[in-house]
Protein backbone atom coordinates (compact mmCIF):
# COMPACT_ATOMS: atom_id res chain seq x y z
CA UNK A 1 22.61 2.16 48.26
CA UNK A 2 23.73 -0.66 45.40
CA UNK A 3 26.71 -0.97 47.07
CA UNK A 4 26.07 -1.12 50.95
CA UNK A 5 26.22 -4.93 51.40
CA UNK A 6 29.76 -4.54 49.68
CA UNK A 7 30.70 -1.91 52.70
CA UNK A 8 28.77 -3.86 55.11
CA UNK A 9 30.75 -7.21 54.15
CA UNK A 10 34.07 -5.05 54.50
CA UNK A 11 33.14 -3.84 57.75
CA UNK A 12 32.57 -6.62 59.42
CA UNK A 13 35.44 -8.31 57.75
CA UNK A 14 38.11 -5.50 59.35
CA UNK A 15 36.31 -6.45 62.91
CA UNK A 16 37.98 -10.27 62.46
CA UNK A 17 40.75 -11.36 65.08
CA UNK A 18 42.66 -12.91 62.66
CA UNK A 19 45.24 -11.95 60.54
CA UNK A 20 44.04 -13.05 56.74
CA UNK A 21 42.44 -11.72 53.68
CA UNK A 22 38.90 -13.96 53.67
CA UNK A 23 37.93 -14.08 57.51
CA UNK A 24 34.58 -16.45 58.24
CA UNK A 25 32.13 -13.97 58.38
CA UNK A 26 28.55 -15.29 59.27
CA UNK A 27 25.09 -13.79 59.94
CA UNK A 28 23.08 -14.87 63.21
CA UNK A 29 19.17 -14.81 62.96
CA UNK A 30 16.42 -15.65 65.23
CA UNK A 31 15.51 -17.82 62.69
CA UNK A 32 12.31 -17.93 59.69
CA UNK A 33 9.89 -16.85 62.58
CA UNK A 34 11.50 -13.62 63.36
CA UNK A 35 9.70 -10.67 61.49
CA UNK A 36 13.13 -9.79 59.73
CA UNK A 37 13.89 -12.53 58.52
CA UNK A 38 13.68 -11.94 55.17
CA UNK A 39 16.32 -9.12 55.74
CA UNK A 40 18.83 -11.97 57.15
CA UNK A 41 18.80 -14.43 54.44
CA UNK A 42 18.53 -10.95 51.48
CA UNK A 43 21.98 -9.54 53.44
CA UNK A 44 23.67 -13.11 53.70
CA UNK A 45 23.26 -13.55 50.50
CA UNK A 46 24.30 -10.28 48.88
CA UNK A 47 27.91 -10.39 51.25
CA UNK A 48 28.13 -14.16 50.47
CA UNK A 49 28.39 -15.58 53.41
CA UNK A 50 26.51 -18.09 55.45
CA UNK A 51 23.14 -17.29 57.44
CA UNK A 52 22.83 -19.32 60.63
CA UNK A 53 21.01 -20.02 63.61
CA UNK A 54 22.80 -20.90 67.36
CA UNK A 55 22.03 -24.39 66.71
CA UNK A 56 24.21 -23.93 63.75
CA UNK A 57 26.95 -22.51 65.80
CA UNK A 58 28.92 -24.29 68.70
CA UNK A 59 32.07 -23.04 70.93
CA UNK A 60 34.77 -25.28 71.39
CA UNK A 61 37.08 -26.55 74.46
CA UNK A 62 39.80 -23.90 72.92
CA UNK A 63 36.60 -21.01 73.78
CA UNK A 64 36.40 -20.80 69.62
CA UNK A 65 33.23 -20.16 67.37
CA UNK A 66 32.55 -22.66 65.09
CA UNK A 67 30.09 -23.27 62.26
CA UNK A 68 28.87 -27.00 61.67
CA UNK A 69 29.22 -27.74 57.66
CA UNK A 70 29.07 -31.07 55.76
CA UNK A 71 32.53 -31.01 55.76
CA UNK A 72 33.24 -30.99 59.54
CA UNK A 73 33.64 -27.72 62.02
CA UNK A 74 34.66 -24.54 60.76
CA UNK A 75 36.08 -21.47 62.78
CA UNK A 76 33.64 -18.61 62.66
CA UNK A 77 35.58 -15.18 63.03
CA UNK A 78 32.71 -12.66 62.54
CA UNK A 79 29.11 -12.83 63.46
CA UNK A 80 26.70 -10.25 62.55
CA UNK A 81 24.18 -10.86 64.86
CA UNK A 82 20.38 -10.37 64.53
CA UNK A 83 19.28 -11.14 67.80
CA UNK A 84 18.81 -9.22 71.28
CA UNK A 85 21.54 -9.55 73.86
CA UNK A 86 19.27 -11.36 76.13
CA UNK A 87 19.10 -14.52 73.88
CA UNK A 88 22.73 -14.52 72.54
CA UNK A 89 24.19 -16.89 75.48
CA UNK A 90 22.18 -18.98 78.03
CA UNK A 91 25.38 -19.11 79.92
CA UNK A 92 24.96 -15.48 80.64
CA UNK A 93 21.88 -14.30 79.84
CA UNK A 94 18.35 -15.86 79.57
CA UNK A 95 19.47 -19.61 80.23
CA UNK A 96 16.20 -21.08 78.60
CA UNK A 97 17.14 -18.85 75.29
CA UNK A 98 17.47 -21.50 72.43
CA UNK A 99 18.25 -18.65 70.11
CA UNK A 100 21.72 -17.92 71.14
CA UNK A 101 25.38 -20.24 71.37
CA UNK A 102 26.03 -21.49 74.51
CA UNK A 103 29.75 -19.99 75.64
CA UNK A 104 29.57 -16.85 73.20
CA UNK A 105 30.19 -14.27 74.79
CA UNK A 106 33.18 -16.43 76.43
CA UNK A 107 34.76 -16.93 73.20
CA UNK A 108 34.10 -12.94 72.55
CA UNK A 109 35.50 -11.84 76.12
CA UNK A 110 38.28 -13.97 75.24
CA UNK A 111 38.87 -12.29 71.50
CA UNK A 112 38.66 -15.35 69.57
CA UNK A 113 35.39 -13.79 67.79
CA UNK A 114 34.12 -10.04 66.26
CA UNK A 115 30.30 -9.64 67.22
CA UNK A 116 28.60 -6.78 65.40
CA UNK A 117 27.08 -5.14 67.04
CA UNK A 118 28.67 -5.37 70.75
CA UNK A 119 26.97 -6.64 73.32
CA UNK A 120 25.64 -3.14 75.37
CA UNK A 121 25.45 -0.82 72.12
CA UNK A 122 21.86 -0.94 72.30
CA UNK A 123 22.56 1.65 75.16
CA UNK A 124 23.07 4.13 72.25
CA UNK A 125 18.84 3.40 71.81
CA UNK A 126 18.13 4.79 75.34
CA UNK A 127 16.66 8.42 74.11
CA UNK A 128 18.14 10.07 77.46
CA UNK A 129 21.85 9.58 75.85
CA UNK A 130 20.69 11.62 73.14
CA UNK A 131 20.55 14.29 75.10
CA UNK A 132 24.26 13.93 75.89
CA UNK A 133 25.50 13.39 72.04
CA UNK A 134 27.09 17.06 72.39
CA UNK A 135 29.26 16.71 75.53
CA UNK A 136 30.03 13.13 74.19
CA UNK A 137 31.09 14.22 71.05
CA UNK A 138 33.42 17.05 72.52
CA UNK A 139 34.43 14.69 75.53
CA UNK A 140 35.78 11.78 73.09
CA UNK A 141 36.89 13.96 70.13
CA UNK A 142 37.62 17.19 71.34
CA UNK A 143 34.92 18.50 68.62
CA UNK A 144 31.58 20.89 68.05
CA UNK A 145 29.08 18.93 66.59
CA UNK A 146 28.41 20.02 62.93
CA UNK A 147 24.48 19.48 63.38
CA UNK A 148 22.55 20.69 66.27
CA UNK A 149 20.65 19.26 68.67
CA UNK A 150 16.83 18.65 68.72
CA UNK A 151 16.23 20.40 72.64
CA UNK A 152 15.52 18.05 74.80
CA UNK A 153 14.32 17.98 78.13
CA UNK A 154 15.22 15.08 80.64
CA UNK A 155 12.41 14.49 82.80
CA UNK A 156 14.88 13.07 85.72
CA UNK A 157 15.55 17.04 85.93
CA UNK A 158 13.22 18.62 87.92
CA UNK A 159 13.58 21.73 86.05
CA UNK A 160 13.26 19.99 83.02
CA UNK A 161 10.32 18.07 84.59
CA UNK A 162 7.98 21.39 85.60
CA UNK A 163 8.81 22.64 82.20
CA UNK A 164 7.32 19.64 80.27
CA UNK A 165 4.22 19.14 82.63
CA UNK A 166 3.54 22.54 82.50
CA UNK A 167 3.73 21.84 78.02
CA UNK A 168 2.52 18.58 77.72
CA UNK A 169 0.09 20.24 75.02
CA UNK A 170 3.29 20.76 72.87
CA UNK A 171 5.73 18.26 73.14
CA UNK A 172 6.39 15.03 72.09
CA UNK A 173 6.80 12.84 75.26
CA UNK A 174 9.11 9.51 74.82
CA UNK A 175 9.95 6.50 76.99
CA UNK A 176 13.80 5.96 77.56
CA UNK A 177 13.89 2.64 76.38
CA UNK A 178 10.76 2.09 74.32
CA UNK A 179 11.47 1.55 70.43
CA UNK A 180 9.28 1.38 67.53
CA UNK A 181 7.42 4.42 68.33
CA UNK A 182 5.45 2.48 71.04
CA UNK A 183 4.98 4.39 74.48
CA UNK A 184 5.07 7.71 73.30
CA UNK A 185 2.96 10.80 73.53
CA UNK A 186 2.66 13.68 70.33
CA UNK A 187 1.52 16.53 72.79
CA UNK A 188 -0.80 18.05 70.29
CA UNK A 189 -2.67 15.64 69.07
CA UNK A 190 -3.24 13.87 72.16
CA UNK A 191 -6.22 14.24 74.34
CA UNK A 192 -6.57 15.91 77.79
CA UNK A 193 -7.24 12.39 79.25
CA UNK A 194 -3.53 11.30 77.83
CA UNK A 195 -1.72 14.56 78.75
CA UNK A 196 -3.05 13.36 82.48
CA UNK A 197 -2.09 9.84 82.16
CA UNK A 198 1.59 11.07 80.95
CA UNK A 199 1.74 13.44 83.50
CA UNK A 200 1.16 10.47 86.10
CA UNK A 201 3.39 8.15 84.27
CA UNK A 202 6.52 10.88 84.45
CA UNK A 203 6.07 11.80 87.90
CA UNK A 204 6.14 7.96 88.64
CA UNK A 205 9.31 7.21 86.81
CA UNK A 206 11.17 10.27 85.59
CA UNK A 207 14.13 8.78 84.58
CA UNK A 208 12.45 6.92 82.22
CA UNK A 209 10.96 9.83 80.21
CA UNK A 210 12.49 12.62 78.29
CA UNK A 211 10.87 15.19 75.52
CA UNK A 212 11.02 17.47 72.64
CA UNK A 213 9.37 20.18 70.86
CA UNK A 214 6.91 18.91 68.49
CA UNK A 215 8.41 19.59 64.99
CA UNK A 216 7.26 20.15 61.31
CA UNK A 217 8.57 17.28 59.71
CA UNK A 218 8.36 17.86 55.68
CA UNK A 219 5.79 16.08 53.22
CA UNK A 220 5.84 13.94 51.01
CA UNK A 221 3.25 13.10 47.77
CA UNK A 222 1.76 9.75 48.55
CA UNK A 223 -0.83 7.06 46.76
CA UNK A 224 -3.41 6.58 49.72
CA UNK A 225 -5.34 3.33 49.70
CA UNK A 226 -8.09 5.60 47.98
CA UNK A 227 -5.68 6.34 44.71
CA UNK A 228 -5.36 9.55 45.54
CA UNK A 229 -2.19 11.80 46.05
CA UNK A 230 -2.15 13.91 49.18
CA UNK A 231 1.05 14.61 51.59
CA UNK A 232 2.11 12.20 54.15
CA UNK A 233 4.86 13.13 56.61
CA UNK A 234 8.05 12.06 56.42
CA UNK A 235 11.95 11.29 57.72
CA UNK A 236 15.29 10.31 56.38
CA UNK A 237 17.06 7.45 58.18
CA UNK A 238 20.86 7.41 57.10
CA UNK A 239 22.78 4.48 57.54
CA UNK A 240 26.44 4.41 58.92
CA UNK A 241 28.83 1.64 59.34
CA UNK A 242 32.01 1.81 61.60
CA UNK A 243 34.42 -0.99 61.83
CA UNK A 244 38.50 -1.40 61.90
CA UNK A 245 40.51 1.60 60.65
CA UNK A 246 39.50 3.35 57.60
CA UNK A 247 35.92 1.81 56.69
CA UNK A 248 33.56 4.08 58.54
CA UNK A 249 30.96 4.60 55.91
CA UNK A 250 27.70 6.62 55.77
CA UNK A 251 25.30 6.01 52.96
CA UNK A 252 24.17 8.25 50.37
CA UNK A 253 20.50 8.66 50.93
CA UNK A 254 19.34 6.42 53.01
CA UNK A 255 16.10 5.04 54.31
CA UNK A 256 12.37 7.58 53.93
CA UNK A 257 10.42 7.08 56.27
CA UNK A 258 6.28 7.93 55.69
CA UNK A 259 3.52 8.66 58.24
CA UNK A 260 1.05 6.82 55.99
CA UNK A 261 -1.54 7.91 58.44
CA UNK A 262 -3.34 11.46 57.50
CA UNK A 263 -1.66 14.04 59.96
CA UNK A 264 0.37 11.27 61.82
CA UNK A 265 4.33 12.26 63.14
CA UNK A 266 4.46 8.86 63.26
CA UNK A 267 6.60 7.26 61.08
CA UNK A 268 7.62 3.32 62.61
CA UNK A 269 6.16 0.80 60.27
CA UNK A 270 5.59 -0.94 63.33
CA UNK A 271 3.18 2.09 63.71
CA UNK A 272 1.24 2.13 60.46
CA UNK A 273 4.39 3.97 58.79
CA UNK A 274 5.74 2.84 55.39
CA UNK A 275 9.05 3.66 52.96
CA UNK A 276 9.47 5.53 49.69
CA UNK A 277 12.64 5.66 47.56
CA UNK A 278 15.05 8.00 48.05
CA UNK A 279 16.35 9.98 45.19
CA UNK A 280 19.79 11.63 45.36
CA UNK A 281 20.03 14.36 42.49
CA UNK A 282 23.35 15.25 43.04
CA UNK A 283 26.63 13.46 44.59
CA UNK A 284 29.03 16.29 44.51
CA UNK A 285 30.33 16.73 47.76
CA UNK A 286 29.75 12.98 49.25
């Protein structure tokens, strides 16, 4: 992972409009209130370029970014942007946001400015497109995936439907657009009294609801507050940039995740969950 700001840096670099060897790359937060933050200004500084808020950030009369210095305005090619779509642009979006740059995504329509991500990728976080990752993959590129599916079952299918409110009691039940591990249902250690509400909540709305099988993740040895070592579940997170030609990039190792809850699936730190380093043994083959 040492060098992952050095690959992020070149990514977003490839994504700039103009021609040129040192592009103006720049990295949009919320600001110090946002949860992250410390993330923002840690990444800024390891890529060496200049953390900003929208107040730092105008768009001219020629639909340009620009970043306000001490020396004057200068043209912003690249923002990696930390904040929701909703609050990027008040001219498009929420028009009370204070967050976002008035005229942004004007000077992006226009291609006078690389945002990373796109506005609309977060459609990639709706858990019912998993379910089509397969016949996406083989539409676009004409491939088999190399890694299976988890089996999912889409709720909006009534066949799918019966099938996971006749197992409620064994799946893992997930809203569509939910993040953070908030919303969702673990079938088996739920209660009869939530298997009901869930039941309700997917007949109301099954678009909005899809499921899995329940599975073993592995374990882990972890120092509980007590000092003592017992397992904790666990998951691996990989990272993977993609930018201009030639600088997709997927980490070796990546992020653990840890249920630090006794028995919990659960591994969001927005959940109780925590982190633990990843060790790679062996790099042959990466």
């Amino acid at each position: 992972m040492d060098d992952y700001t050095l690959r992020l840096y070149d990514m977003l670099a490839s994504l700039s409009p103009r021609p040129g060897d040192h592009p103006t790359v720049v990295v949009l937060t919320p600001g110090i209130y946002n949860s992250a933050y410390f993330e923002h200004s840690y990444l800024a500084q390891q890529m060496g370029v200049e953390l900003v808020e929208g107040s730092d950030l105008e768009v001219g009369d020629d639909d340009c970014v620009y970043m306000r210095t001490i020396e004057g305005l200068e043209r912003v090619d690249v923002i990696y942007r930390r904040i929701d779509d909703l609050f990027m642009d008040p001219e498009v979006f929420h028009p009370d946001s204070s967050l976002g740059v008035p005229g942004l995504m004007r000077a992006w329509r226009k291609g006078n400015v690389a945002l990373a991500n796109a506005p609309g990728a977060g459609v990639a976080d709706d858990k019912v497109v998993y379910a089509f990752v397969p016949e996406i993959i083989k539409y676009y590129l004409d491939q088999d995936p190399l890694i299976a599916n988890v089996p999912s079952y889409l709720c909006m299918r009534e066949k799918d439907r019966k099938y996971v409110l006749a197992n409620l009691d064994k799946l893992v039940v997930k809203p569509a657009n939910e993040s953070g591990g908030y919303g969702m249902m673990v079938g088996p250690h739920a209660t009869s009294a939530e298997h009901k509400r869930f039941a309700k909540l997917i007949q109301k709305d099954p678009r909005n609801y899809m499921a899995q099988p329940t599975l073993a993740l592995s374990t882990s040895p972890t120092l509980c507050d007590d000092n003592q070592m017992e397992p904790r579940h666990i998951d691996l997170r990989p990272f993977i940039l993609s930018g201009g030609p030639g600088t997709s990039y997927v980490t070796t190792g990546g992020l653990t995740r840890v249920a630090l809850r006794k028995g919990s699936l659960v591994v969001n730190s927005s959940q109780g969950g925590g982190s633990k380093d990843t060790w790679i043994v062996d790099t042959e083959g990466f």
